[in-house]
PDB file of N, CA and C in Angstrom:
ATOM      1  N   UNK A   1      -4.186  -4.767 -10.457  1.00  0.00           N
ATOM      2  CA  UNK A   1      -2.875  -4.178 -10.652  1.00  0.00           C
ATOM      3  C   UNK A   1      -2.953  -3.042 -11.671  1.00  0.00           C
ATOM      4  N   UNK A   2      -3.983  -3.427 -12.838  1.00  0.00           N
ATOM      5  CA  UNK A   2      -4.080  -2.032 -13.672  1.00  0.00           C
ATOM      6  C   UNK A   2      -4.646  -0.749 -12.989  1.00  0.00           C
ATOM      7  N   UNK A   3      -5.387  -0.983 -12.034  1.00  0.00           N
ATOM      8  CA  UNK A   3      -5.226   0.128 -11.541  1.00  0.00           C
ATOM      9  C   UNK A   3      -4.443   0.579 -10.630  1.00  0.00           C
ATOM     10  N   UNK A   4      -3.517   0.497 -10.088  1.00  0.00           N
ATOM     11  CA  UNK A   4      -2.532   0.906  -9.270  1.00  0.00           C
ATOM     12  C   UNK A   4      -1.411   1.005 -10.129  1.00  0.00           C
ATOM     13  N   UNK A   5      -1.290   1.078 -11.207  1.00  0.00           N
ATOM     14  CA  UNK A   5      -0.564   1.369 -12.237  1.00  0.00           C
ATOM     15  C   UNK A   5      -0.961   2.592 -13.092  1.00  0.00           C
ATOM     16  N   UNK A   6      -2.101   3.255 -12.996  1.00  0.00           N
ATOM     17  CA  UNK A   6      -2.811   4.443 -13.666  1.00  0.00           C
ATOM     18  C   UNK A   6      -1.426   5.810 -13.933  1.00  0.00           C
ATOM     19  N   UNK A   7      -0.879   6.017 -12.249  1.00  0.00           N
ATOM     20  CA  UNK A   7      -0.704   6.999 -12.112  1.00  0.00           C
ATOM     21  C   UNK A   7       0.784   7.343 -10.929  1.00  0.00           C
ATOM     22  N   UNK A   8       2.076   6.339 -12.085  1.00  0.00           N
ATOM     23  CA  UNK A   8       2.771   6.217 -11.905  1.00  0.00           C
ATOM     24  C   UNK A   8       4.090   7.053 -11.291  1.00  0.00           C
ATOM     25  N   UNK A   9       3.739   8.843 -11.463  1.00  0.00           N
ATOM     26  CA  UNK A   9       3.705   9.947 -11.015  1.00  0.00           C
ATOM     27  C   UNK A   9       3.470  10.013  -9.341  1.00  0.00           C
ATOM     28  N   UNK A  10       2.540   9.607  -9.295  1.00  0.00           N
ATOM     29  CA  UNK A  10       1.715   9.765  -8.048  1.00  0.00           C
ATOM     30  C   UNK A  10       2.282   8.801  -6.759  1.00  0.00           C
ATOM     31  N   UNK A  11       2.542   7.419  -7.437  1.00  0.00           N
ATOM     32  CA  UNK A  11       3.183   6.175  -6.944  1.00  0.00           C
ATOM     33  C   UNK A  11       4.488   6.655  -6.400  1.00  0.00           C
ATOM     34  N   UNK A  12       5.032   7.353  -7.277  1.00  0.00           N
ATOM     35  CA  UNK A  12       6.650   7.412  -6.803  1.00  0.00           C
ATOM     36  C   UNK A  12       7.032   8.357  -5.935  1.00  0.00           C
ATOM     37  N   UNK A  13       6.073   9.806  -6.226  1.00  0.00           N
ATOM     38  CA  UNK A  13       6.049  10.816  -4.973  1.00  0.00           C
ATOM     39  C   UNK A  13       5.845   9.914  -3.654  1.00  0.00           C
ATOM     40  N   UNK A  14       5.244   9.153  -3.696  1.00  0.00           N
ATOM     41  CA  UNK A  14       4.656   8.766  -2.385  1.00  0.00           C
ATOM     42  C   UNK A  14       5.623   7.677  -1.605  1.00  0.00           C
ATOM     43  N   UNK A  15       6.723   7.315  -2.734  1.00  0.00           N
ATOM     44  CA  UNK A  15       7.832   5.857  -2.169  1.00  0.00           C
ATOM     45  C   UNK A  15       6.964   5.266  -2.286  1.00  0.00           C
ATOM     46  N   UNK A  16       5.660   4.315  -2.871  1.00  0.00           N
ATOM     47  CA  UNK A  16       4.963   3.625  -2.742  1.00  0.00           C
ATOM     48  C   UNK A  16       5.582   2.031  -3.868  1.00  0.00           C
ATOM     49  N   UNK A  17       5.570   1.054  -2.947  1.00  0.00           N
ATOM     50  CA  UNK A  17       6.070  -0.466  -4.033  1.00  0.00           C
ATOM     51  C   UNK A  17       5.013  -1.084  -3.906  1.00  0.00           C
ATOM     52  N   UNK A  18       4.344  -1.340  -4.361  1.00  0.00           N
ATOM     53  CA  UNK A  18       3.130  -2.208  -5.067  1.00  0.00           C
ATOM     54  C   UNK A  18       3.739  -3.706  -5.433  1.00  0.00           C
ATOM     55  N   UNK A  19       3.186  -4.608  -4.680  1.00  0.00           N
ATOM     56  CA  UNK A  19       3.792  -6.038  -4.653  1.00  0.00           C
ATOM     57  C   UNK A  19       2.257  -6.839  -5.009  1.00  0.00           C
ATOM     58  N   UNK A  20       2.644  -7.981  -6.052  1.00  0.00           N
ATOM     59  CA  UNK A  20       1.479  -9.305  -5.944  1.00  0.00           C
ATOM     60  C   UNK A  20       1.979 -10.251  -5.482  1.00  0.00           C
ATOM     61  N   UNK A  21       1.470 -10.711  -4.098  1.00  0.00           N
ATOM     62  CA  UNK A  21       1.963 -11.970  -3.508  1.00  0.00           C
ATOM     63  C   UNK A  21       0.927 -13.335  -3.664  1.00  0.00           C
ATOM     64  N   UNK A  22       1.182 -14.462  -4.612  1.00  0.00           N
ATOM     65  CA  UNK A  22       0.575 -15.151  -4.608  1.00  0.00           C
ATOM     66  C   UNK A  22       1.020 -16.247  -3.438  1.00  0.00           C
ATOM     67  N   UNK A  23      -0.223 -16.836  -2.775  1.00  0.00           N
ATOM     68  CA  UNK A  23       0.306 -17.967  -1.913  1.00  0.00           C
ATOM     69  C   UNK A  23       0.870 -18.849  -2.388  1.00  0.00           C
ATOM     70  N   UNK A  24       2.337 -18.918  -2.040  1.00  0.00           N
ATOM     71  CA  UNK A  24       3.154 -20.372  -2.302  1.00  0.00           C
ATOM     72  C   UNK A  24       3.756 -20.700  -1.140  1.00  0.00           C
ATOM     73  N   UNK A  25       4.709 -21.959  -1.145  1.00  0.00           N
ATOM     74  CA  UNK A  25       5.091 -21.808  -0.012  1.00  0.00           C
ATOM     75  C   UNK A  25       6.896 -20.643   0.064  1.00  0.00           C
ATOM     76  N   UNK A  26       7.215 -20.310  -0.541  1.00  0.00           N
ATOM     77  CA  UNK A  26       8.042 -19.387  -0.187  1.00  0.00           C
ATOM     78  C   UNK A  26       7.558 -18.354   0.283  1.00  0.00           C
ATOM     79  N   UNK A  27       6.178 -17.578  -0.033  1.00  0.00           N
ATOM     80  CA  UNK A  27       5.278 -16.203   1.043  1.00  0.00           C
ATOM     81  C   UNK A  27       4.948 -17.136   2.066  1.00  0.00           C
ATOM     82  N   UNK A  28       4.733 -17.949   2.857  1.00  0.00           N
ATOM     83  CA  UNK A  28       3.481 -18.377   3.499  1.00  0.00           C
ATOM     84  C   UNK A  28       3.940 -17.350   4.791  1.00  0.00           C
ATOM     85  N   UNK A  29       5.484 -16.860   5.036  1.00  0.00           N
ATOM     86  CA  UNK A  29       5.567 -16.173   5.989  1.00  0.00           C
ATOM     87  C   UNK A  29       4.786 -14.985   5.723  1.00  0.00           C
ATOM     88  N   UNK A  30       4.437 -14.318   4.866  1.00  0.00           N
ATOM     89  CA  UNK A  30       3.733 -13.285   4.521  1.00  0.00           C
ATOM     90  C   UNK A  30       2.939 -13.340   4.968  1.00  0.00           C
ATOM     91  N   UNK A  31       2.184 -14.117   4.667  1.00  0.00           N
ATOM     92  CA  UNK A  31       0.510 -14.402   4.579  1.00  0.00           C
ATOM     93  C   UNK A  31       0.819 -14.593   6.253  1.00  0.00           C
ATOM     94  N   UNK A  32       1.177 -15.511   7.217  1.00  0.00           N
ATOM     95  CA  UNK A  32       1.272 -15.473   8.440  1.00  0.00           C
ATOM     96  C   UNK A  32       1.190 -14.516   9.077  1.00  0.00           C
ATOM     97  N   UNK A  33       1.918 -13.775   8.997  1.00  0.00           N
ATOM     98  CA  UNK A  33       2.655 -12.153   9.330  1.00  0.00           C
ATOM     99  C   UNK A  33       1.601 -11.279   9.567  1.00  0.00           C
ATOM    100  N   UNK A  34       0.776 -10.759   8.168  1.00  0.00           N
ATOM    101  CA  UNK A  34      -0.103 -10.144   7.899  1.00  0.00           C
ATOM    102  C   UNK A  34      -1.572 -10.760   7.749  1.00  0.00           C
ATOM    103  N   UNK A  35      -1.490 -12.503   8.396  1.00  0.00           N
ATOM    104  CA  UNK A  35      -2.812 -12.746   8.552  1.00  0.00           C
ATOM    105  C   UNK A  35      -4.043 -12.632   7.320  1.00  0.00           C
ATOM    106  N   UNK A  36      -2.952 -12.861   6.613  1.00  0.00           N
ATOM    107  CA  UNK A  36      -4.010 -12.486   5.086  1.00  0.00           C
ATOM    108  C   UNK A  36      -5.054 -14.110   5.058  1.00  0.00           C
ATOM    109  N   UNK A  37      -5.902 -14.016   5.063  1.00  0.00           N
ATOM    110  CA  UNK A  37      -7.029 -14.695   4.878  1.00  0.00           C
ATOM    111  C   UNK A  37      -8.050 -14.719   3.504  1.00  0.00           C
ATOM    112  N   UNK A  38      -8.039 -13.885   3.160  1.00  0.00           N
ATOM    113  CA  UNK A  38      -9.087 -13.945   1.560  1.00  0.00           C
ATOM    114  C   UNK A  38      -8.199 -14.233   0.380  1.00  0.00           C
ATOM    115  N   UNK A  39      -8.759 -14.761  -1.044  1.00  0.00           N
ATOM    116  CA  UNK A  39      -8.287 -14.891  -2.037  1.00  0.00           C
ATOM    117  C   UNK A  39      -7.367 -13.897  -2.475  1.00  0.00           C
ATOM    118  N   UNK A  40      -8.709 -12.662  -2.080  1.00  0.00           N
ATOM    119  CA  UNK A  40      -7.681 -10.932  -2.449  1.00  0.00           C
ATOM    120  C   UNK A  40      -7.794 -10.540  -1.272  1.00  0.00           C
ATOM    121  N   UNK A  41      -6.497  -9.576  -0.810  1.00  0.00           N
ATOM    122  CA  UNK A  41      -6.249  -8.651   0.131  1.00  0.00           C
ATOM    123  C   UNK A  41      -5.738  -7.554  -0.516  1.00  0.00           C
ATOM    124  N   UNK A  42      -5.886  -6.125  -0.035  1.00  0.00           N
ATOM    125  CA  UNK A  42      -5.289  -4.982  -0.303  1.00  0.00           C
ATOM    126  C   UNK A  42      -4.585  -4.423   1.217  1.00  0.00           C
ATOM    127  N   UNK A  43      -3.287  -4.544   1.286  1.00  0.00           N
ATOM    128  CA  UNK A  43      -2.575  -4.255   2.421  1.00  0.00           C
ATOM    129  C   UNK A  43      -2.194  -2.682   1.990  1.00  0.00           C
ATOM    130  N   UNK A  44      -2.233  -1.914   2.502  1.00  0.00           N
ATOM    131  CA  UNK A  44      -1.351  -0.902   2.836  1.00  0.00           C
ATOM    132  C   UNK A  44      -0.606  -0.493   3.950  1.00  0.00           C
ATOM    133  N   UNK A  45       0.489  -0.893   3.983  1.00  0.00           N
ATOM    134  CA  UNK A  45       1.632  -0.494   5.002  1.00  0.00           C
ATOM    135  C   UNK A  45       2.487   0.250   5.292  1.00  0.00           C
ATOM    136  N   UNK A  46       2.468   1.289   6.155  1.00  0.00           N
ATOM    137  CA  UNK A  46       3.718   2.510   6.796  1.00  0.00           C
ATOM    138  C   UNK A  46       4.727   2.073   6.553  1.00  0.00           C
ATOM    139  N   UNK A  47       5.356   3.279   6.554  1.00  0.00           N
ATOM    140  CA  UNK A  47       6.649   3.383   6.524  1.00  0.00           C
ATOM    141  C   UNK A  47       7.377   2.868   7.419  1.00  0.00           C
ATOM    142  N   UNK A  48       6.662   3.243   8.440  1.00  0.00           N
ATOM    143  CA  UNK A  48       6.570   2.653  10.203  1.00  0.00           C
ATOM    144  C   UNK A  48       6.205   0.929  10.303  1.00  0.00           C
ATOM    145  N   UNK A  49       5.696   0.452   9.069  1.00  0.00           N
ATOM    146  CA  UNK A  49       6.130  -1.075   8.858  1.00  0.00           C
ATOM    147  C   UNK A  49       4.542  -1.672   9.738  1.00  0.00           C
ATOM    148  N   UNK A  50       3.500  -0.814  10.122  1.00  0.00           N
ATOM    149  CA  UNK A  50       2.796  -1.141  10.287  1.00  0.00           C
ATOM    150  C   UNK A  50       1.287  -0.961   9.415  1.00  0.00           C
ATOM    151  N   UNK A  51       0.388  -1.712   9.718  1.00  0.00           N
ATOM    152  CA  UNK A  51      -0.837  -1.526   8.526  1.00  0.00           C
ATOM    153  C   UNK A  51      -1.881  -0.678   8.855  1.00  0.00           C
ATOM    154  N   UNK A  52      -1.868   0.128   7.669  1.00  0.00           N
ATOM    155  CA  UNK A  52      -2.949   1.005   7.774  1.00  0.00           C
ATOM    156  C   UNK A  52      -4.318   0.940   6.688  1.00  0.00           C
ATOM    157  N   UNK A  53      -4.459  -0.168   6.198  1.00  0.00           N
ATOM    158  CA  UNK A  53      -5.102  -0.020   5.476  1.00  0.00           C
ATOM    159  C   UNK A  53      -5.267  -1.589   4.869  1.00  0.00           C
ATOM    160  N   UNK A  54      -6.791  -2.186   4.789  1.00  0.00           N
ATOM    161  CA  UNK A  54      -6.856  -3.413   4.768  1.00  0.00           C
ATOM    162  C   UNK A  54      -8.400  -3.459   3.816  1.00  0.00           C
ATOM    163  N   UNK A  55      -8.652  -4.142   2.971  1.00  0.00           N
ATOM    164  CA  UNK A  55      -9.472  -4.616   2.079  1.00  0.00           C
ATOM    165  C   UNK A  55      -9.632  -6.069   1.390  1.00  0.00           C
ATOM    166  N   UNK A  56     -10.853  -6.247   1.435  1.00  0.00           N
ATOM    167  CA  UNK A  56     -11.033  -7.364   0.476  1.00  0.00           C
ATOM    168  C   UNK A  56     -11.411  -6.981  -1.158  1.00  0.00           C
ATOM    169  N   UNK A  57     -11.521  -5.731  -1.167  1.00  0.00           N
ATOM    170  CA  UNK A  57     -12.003  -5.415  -2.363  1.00  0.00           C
ATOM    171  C   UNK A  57     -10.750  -4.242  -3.023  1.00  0.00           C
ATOM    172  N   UNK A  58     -11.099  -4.113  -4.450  1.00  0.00           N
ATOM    173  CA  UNK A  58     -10.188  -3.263  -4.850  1.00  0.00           C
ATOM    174  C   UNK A  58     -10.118  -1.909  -4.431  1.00  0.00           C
ATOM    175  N   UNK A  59      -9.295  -1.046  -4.202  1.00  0.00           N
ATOM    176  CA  UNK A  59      -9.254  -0.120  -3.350  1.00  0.00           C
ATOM    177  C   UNK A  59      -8.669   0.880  -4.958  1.00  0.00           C
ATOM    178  N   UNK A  60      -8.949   1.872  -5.146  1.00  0.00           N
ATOM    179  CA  UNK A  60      -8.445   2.821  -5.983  1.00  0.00           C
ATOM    180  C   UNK A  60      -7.387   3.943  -5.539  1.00  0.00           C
ATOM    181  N   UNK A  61      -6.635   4.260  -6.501  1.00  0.00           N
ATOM    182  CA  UNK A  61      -5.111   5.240  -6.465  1.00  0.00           C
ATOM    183  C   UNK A  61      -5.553   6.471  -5.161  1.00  0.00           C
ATOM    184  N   UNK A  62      -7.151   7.072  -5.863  1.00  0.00           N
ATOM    185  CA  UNK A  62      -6.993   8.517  -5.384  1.00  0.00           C
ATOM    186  C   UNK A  62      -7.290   8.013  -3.332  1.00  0.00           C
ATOM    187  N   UNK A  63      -8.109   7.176  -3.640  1.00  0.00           N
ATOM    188  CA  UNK A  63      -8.085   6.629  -2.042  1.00  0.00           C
ATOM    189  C   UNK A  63      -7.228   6.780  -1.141  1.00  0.00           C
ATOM    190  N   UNK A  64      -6.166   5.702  -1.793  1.00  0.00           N
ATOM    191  CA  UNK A  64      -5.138   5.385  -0.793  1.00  0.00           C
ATOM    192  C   UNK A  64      -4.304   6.785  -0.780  1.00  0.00           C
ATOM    193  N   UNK A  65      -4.162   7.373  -2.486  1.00  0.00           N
ATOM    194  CA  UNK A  65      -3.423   8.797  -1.865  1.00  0.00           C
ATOM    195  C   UNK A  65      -3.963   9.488  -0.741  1.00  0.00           C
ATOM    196  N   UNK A  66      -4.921   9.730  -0.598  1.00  0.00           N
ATOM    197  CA  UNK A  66      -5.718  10.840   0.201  1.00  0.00           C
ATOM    198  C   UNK A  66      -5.222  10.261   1.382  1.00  0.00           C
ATOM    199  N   UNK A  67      -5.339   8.959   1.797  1.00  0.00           N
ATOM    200  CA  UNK A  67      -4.542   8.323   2.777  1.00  0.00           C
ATOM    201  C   UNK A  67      -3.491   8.568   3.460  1.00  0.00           C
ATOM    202  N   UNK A  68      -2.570   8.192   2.480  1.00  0.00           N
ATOM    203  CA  UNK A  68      -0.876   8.462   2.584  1.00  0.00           C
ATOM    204  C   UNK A  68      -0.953  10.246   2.476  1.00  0.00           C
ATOM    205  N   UNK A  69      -1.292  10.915   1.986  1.00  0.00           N
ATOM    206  CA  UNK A  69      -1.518  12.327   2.152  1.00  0.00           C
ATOM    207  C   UNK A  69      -1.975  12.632   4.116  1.00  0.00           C
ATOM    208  N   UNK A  70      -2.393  11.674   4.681  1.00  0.00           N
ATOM    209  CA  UNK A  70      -2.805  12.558   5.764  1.00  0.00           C
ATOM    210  C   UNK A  70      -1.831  11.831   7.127  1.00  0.00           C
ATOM    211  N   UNK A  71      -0.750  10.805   6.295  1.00  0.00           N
ATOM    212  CA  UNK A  71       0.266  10.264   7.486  1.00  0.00           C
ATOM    213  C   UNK A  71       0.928  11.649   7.902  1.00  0.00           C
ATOM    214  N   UNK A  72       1.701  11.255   9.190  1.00  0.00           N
ATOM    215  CA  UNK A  72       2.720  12.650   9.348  1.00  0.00           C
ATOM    216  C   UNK A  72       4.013  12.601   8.652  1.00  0.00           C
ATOM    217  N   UNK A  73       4.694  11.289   8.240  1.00  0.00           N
ATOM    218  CA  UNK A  73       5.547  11.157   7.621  1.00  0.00           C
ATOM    219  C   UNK A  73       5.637  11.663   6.288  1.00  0.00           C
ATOM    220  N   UNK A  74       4.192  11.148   5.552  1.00  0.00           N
ATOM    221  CA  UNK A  74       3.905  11.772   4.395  1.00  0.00           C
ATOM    222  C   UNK A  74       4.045  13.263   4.287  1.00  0.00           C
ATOM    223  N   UNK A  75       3.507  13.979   5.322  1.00  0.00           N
ATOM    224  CA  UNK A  75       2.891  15.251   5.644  1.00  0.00           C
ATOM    225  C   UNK A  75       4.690  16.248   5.746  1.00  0.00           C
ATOM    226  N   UNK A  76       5.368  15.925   6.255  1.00  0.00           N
ATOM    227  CA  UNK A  76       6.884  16.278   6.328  1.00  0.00           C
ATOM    228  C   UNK A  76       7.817  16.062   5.118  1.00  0.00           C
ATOM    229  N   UNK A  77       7.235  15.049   4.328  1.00  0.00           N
ATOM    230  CA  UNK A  77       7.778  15.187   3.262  1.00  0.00           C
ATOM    231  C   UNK A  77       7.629  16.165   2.402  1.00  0.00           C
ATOM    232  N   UNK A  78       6.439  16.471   2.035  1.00  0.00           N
ATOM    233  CA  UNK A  78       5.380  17.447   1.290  1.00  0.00           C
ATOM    234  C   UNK A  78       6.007  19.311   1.756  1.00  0.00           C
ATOM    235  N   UNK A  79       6.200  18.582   2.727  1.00  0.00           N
ATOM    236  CA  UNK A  79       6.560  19.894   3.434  1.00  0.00           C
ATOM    237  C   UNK A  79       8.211  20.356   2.852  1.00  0.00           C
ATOM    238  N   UNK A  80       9.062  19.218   2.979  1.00  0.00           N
ATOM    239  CA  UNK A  80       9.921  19.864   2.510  1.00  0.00           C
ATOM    240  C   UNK A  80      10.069  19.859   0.812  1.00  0.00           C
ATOM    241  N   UNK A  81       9.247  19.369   0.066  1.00  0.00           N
ATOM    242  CA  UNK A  81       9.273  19.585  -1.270  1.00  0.00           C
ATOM    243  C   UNK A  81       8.623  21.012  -1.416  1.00  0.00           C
ATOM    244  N   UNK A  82       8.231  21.590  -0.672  1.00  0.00           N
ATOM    245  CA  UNK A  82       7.373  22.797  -0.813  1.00  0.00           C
ATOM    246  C   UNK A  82       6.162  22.844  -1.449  1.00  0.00           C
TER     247      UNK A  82
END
């Protein structure tokens, strides 16, 4: 989480919410849903509510930006911020 916290700037341009879901039974629909299987998962999910992005390991800020930088949704936004 400390790192996805670096660059809080960056987070918010992007609409990005950063969630820790521990298994209990109030997530277990989560974990169902998204099939999460390991201790750690790194989900990244569209806007479009689907997943683009899946890890067992820690994944870093500039990554996933470069990521979300090359959606089209992302890409239209950018666009109209100039």
């Amino acid at each position: 989480m400390a790192l996805l916290s670096d660059d809080t700037i960056g987070i918010n341009e992007r609409d990005m919410t950063i969630r820790m879901i521990e298994k209990t039974p109030d997530n277990l629909r989560l974990f169902r849903k998204w099939r999460i299987t390991h201790d750690f998962e790194v989900l990244l999910i569209g806007k479009d509510g689907t997943e683009k992005l899946r890890s067992t390991t820690p994944v870093k800020l500039d990554t996933l930006f470069s990521l979300i930088d090359t959606m089209p949704m992302r890409k239209v936004e950018m666009q109209r911020r100039g």
